[in-house]
C-alpha atoms as a PDB file:
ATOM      1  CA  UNK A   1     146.191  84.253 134.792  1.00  0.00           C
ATOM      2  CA  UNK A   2     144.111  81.205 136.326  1.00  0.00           C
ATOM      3  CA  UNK A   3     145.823  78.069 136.037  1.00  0.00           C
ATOM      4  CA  UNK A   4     143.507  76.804 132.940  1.00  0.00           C
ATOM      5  CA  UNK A   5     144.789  79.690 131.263  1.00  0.00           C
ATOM      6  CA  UNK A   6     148.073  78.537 131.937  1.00  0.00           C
ATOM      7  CA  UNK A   7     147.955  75.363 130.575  1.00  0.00           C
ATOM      8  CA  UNK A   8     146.412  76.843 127.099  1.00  0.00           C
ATOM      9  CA  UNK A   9     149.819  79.051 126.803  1.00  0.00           C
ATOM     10  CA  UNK A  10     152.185  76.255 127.841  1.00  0.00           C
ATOM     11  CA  UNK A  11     150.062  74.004 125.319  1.00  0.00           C
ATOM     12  CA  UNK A  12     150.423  76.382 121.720  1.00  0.00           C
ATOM     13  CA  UNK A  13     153.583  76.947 122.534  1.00  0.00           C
ATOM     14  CA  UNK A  14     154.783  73.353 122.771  1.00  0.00           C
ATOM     15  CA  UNK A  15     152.984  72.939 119.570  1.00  0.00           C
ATOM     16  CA  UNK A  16     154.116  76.262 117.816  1.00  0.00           C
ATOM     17  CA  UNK A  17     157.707  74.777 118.112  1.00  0.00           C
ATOM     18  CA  UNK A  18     156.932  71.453 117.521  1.00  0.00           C
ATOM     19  CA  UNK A  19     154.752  73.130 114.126  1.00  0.00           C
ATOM     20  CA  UNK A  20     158.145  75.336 113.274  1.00  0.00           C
ATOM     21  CA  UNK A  21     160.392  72.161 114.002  1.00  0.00           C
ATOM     22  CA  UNK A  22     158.625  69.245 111.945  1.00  0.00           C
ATOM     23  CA  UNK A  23     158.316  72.269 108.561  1.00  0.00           C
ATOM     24  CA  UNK A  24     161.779  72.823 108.895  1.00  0.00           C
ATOM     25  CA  UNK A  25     163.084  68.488 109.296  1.00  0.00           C
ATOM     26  CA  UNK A  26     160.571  67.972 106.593  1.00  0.00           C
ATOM     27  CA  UNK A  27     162.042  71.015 104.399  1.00  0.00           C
ATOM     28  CA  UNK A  28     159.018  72.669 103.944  1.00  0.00           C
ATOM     29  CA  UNK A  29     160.414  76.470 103.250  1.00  0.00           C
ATOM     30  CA  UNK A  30     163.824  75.974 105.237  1.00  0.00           C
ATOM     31  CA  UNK A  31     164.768  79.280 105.099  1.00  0.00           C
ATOM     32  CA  UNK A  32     161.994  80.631 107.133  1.00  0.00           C
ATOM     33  CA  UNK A  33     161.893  81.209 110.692  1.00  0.00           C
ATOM     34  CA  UNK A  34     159.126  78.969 111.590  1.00  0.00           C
ATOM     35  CA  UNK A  35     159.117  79.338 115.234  1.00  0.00           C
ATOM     36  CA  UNK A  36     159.627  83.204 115.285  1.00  0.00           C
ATOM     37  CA  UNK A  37     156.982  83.377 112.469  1.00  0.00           C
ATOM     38  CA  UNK A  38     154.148  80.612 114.091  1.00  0.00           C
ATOM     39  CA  UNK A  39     155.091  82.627 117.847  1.00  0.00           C
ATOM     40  CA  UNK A  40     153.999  85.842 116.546  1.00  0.00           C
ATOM     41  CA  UNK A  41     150.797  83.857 115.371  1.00  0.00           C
ATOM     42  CA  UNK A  42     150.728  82.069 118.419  1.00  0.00           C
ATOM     43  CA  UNK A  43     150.223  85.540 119.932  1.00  0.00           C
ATOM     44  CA  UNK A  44     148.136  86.876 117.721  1.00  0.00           C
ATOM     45  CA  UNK A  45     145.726  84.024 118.774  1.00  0.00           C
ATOM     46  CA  UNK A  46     146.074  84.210 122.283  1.00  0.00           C
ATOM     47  CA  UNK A  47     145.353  87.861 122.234  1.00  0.00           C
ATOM     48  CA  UNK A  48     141.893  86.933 121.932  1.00  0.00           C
ATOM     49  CA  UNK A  49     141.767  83.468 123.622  1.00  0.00           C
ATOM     50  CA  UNK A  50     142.788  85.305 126.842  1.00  0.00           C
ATOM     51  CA  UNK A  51     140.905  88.821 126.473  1.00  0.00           C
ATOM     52  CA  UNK A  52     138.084  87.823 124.091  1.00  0.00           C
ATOM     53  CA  UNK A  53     137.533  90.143 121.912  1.00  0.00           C
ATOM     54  CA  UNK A  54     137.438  93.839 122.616  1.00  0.00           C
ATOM     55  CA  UNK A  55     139.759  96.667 121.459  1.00  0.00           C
ATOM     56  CA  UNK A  56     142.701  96.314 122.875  1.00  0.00           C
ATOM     57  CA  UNK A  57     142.362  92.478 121.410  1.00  0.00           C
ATOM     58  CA  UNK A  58     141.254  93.500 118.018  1.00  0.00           C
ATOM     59  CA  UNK A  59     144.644  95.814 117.561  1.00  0.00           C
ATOM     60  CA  UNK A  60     147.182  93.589 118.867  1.00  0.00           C
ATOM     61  CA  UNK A  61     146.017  90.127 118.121  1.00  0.00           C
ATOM     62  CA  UNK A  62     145.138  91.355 114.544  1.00  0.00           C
ATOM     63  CA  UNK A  63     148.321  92.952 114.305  1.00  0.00           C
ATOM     64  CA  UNK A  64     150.187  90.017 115.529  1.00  0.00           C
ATOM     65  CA  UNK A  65     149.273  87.816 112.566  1.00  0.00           C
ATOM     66  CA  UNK A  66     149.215  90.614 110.233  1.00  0.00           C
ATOM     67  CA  UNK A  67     153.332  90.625 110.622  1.00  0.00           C
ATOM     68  CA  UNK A  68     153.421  86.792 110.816  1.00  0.00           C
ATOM     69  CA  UNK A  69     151.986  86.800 107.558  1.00  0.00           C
ATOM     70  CA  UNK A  70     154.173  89.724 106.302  1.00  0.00           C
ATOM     71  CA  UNK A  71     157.400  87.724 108.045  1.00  0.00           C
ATOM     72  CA  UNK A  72     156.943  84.268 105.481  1.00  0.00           C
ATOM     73  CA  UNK A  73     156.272  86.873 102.740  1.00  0.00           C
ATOM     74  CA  UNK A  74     159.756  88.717 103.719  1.00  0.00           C
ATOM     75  CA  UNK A  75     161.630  85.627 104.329  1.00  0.00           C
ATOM     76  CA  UNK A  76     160.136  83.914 101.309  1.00  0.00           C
ATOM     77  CA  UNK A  77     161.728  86.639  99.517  1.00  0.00           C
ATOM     78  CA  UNK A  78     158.543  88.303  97.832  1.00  0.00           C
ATOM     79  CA  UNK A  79     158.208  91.003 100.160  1.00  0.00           C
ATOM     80  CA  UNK A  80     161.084  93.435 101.158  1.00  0.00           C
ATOM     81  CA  UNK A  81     161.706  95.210 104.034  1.00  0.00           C
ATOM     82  CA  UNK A  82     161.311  98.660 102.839  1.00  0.00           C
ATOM     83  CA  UNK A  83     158.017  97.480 101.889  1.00  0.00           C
ATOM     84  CA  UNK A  84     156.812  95.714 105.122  1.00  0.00           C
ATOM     85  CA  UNK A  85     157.877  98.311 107.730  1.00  0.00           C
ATOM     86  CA  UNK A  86     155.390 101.102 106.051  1.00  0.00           C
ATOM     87  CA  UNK A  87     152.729  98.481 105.277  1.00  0.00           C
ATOM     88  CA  UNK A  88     153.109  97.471 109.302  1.00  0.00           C
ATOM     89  CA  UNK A  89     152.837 101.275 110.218  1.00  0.00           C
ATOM     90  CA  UNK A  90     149.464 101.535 107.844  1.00  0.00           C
ATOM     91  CA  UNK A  91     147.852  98.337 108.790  1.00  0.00           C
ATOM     92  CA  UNK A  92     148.502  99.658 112.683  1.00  0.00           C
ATOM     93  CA  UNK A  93     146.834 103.081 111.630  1.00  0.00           C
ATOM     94  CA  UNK A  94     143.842 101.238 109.964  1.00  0.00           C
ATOM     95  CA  UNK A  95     143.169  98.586 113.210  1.00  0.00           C
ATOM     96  CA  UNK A  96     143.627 101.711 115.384  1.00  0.00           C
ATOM     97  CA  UNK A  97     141.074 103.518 113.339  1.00  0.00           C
ATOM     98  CA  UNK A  98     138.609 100.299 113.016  1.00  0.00           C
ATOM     99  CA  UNK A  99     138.673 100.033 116.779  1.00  0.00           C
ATOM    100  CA  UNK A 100     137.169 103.186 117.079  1.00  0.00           C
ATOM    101  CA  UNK A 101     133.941 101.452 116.101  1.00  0.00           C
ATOM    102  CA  UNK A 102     131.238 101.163 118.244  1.00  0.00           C
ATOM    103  CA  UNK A 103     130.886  97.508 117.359  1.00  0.00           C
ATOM    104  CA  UNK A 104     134.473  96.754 118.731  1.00  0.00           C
ATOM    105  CA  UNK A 105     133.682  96.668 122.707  1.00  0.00           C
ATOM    106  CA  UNK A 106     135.976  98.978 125.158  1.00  0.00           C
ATOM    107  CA  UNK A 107     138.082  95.992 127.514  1.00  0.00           C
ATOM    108  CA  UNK A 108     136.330  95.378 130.524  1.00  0.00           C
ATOM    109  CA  UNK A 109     139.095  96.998 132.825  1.00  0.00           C
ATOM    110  CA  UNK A 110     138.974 100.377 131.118  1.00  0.00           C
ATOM    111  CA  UNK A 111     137.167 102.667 133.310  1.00  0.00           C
ATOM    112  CA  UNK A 112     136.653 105.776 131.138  1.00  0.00           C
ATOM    113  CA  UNK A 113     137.482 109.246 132.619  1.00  0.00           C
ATOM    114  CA  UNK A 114     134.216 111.386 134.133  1.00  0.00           C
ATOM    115  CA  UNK A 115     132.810 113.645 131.440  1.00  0.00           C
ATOM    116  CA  UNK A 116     132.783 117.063 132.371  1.00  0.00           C
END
């Protein structure tokens, strides 16, 4: 991670807790988790700051704020659990799928295995 890269993750992180902090003083939805919820989103977002975008991106970053959303719905109280941990498993299924896509680019590590 260059040193420019650094700074960006140090930098949304400072201001995902100061975000999480200043809702909560100001008693915007108290009983939510605002620093667990914004630092899944916060990853979600760096996912494809730091990779771009490619398919290994698209999956995790998606799903990253995919379950931030799902966590203020849970902790908001209009979501349960038994309904977000087989929605999570689906929307994982359908990014894994949509990756498959031609238009999604392979990461630009992945060497792909000789064909025979």
């Amino acid at each position: 991670m260059t040193a420019s890269q650094k700074s960006l993750v140090i930098s949304l992180l400072t201001i995902t807790v100061g975000v999480g902090w200043l809702m909560a003083s100001k008693g915007i939805a108290t009983h939510i988790n605002w620093v667990w919820t914004l630092g899944m989103a916060v990853c979600g977002v760096l996912m494809f700051v730091l990779m771009g975008f490619d398919k290994l991106s698209f999956v995790l970053g998606t799903f990253f704020l995919v379950c931030s959303a799902m966590s203020v719905l849970r902790q908001q109280g209009t979501l349960l659990v038994e309904t977000e941990a087989p929605v999570l498993v689906i929307v994982a299924g359908v990014l894994l799928l949509l990756a498959r896509s031609k238009r999604v680019p392979v990461p630009n590590w992945f060497t792909p295995p000789p064909s025979e």
